[in-house]
C-alpha atoms as a PDB file:
ATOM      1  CA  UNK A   1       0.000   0.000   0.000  1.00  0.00           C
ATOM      2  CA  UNK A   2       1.054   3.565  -0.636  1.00  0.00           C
ATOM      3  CA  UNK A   3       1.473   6.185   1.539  1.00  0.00           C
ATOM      4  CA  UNK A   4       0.483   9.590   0.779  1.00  0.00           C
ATOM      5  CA  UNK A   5       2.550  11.943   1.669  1.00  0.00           C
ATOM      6  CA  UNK A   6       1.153  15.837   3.127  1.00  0.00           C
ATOM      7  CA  UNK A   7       3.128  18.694   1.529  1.00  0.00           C
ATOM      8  CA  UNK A   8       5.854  20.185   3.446  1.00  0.00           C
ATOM      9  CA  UNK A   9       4.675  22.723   6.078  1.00  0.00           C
ATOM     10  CA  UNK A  10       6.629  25.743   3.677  1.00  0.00           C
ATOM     11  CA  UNK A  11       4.425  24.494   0.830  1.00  0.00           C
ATOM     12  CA  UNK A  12       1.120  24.602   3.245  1.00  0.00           C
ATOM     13  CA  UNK A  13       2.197  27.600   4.949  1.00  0.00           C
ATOM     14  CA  UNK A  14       0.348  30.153   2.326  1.00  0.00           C
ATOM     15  CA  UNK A  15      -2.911  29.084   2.467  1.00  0.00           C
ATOM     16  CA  UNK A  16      -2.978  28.513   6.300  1.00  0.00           C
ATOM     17  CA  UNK A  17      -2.295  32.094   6.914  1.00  0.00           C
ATOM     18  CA  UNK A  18      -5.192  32.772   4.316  1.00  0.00           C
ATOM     19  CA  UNK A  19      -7.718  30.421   6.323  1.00  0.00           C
ATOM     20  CA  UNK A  20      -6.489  32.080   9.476  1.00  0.00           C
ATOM     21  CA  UNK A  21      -7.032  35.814   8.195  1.00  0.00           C
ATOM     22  CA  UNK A  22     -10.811  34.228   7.954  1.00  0.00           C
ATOM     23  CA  UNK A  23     -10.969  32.693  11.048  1.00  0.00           C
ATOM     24  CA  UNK A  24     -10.626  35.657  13.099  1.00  0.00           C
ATOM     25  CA  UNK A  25     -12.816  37.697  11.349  1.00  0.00           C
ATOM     26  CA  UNK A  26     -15.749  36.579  13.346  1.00  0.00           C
ATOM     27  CA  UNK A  27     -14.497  36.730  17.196  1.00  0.00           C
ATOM     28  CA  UNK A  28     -13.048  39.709  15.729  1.00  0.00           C
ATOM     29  CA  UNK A  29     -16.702  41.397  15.174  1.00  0.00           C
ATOM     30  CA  UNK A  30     -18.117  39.795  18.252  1.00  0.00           C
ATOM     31  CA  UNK A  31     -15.673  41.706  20.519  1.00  0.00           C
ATOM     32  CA  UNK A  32     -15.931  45.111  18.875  1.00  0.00           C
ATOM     33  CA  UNK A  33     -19.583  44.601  19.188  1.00  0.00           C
ATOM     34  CA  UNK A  34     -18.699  44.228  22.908  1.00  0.00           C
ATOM     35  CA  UNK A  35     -19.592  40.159  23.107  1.00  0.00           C
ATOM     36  CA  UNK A  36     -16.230  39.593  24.782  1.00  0.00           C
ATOM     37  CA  UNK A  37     -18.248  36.628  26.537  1.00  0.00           C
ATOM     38  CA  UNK A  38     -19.004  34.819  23.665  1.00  0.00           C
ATOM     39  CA  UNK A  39     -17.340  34.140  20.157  1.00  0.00           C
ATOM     40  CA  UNK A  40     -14.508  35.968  21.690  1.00  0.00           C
ATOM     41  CA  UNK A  41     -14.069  33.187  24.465  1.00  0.00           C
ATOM     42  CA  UNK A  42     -14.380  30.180  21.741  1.00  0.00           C
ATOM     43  CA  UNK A  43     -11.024  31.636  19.733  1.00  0.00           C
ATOM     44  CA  UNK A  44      -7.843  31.289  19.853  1.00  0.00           C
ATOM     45  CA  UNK A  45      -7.105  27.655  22.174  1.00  0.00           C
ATOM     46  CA  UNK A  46      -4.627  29.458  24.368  1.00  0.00           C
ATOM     47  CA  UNK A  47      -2.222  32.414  24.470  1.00  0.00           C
ATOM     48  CA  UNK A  48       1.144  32.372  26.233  1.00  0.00           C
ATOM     49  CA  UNK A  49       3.515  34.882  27.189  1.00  0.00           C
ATOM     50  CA  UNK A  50       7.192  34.722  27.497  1.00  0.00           C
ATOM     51  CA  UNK A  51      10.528  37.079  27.358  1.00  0.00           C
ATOM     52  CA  UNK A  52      12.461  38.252  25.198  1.00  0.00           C
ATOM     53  CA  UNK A  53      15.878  38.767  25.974  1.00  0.00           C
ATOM     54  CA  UNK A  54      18.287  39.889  23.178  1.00  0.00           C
ATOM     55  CA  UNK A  55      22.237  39.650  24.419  1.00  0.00           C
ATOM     56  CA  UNK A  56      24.284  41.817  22.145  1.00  0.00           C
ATOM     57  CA  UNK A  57      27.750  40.824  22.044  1.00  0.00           C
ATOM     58  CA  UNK A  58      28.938  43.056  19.249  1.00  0.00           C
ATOM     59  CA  UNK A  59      27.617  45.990  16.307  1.00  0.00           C
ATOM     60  CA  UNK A  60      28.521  46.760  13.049  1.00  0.00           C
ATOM     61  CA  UNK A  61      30.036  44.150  10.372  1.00  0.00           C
ATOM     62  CA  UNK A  62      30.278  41.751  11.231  1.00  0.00           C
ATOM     63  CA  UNK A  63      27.780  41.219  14.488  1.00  0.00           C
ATOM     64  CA  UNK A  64      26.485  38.524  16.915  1.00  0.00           C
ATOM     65  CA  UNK A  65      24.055  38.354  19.540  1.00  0.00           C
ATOM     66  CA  UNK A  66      21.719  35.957  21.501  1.00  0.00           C
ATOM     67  CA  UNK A  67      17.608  35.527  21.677  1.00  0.00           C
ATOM     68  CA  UNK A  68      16.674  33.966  24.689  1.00  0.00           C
ATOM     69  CA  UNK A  69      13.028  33.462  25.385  1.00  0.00           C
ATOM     70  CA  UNK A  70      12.149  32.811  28.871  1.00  0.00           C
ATOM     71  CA  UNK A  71       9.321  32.836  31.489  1.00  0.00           C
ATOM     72  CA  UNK A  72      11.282  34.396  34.222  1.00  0.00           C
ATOM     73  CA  UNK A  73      14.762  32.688  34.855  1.00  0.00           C
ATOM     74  CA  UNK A  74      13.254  29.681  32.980  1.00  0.00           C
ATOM     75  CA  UNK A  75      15.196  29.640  29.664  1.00  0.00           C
ATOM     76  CA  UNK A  76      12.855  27.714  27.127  1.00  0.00           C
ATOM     77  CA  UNK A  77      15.204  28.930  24.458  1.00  0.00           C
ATOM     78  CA  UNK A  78      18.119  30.077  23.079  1.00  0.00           C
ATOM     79  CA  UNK A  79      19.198  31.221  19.493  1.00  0.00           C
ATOM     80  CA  UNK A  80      22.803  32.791  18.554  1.00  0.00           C
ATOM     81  CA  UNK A  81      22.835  35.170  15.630  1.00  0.00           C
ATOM     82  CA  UNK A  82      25.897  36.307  13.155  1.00  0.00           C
ATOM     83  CA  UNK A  83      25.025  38.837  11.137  1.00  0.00           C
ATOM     84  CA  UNK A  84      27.230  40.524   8.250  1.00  0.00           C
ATOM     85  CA  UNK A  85      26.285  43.071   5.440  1.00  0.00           C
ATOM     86  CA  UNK A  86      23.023  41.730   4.073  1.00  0.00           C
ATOM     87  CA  UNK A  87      24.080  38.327   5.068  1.00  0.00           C
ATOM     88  CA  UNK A  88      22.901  36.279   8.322  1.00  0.00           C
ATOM     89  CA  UNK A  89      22.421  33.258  10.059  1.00  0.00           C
ATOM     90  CA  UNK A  90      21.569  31.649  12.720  1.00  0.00           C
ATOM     91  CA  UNK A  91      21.540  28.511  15.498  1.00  0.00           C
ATOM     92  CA  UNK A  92      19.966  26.991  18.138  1.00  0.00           C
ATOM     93  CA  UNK A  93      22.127  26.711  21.262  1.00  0.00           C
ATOM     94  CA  UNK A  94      22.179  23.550  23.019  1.00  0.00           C
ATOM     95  CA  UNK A  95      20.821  22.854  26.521  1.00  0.00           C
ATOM     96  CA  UNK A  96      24.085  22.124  29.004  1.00  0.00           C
ATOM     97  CA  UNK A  97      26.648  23.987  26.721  1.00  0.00           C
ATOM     98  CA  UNK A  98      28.531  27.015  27.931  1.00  0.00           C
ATOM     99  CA  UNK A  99      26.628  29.518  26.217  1.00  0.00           C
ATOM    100  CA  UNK A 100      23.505  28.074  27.750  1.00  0.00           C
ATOM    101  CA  UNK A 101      24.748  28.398  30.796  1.00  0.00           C
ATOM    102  CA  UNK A 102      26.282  32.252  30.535  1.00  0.00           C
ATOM    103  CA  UNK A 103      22.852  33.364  29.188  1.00  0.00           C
ATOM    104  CA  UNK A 104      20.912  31.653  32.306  1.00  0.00           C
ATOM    105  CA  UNK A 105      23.410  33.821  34.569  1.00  0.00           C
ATOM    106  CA  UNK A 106      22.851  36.944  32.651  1.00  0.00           C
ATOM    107  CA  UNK A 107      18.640  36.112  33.147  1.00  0.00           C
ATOM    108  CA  UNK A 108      19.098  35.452  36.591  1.00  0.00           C
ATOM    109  CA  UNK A 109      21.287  38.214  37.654  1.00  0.00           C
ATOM    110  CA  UNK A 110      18.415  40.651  36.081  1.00  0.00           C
ATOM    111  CA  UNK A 111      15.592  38.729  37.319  1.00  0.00           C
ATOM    112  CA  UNK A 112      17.740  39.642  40.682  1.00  0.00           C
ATOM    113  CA  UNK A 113      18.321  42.934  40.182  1.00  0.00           C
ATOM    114  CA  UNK A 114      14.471  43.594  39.212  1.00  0.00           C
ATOM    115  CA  UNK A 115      15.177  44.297  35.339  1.00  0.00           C
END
């Protein structure tokens, strides 16, 4: 038997963000037409919030710095960037490694100081 196989997320991607520019129309009309109770309640399944923490370790060409998302001290994530004129990439840093471990002391001493 063959399996089918889904198109790639990139190649679904499109018409996703299409469906969702519908979806919200409605809870969108319901809460300007002050329903907040209703429709409004139904859409979206959750929201979260998290930090944003961008470590800037040099400017200019080339430069690098670090994203780290985080509820509180709690590092979720961590991405280095190295950026050059018009050029750029990036990586995820690994739980455990030193880098890890110098942004969850940089987090911590500002969660510390109130920051």
């Amino acid at each position: 038997m063959d399996q089918v196989r889904e198109k790639s997320c990139e190649a679904r991607i499109d018409e996703q963000l299409e469906n969702l520019e519908e979806s919200v129309i409605h809870p969108l009309e319901h809460y300007y037409d002050g329903d907040q109770e209703g429709e409004w309640n139904n859409y979206p399944l959750a929201v979260s919030t998290y930090q944003l923490t961008k470590i800037e370790l040099s400017w200019g060409g080339p430069s690098d710095f670090l994203e780290v998302k985080h509820e509180g001290a709690s590092i979720l994530s961590i991405t280095y960037h190295f950026q050059d004129w018009f050029d750029g990439a990036r990586r995820e840093v690994e739980e455990g490694s030193k880098v890890w471990e110098y942004c969850a002391t940089v987090i911590q001493a500002r969660e510390e100081c109130g920051y």
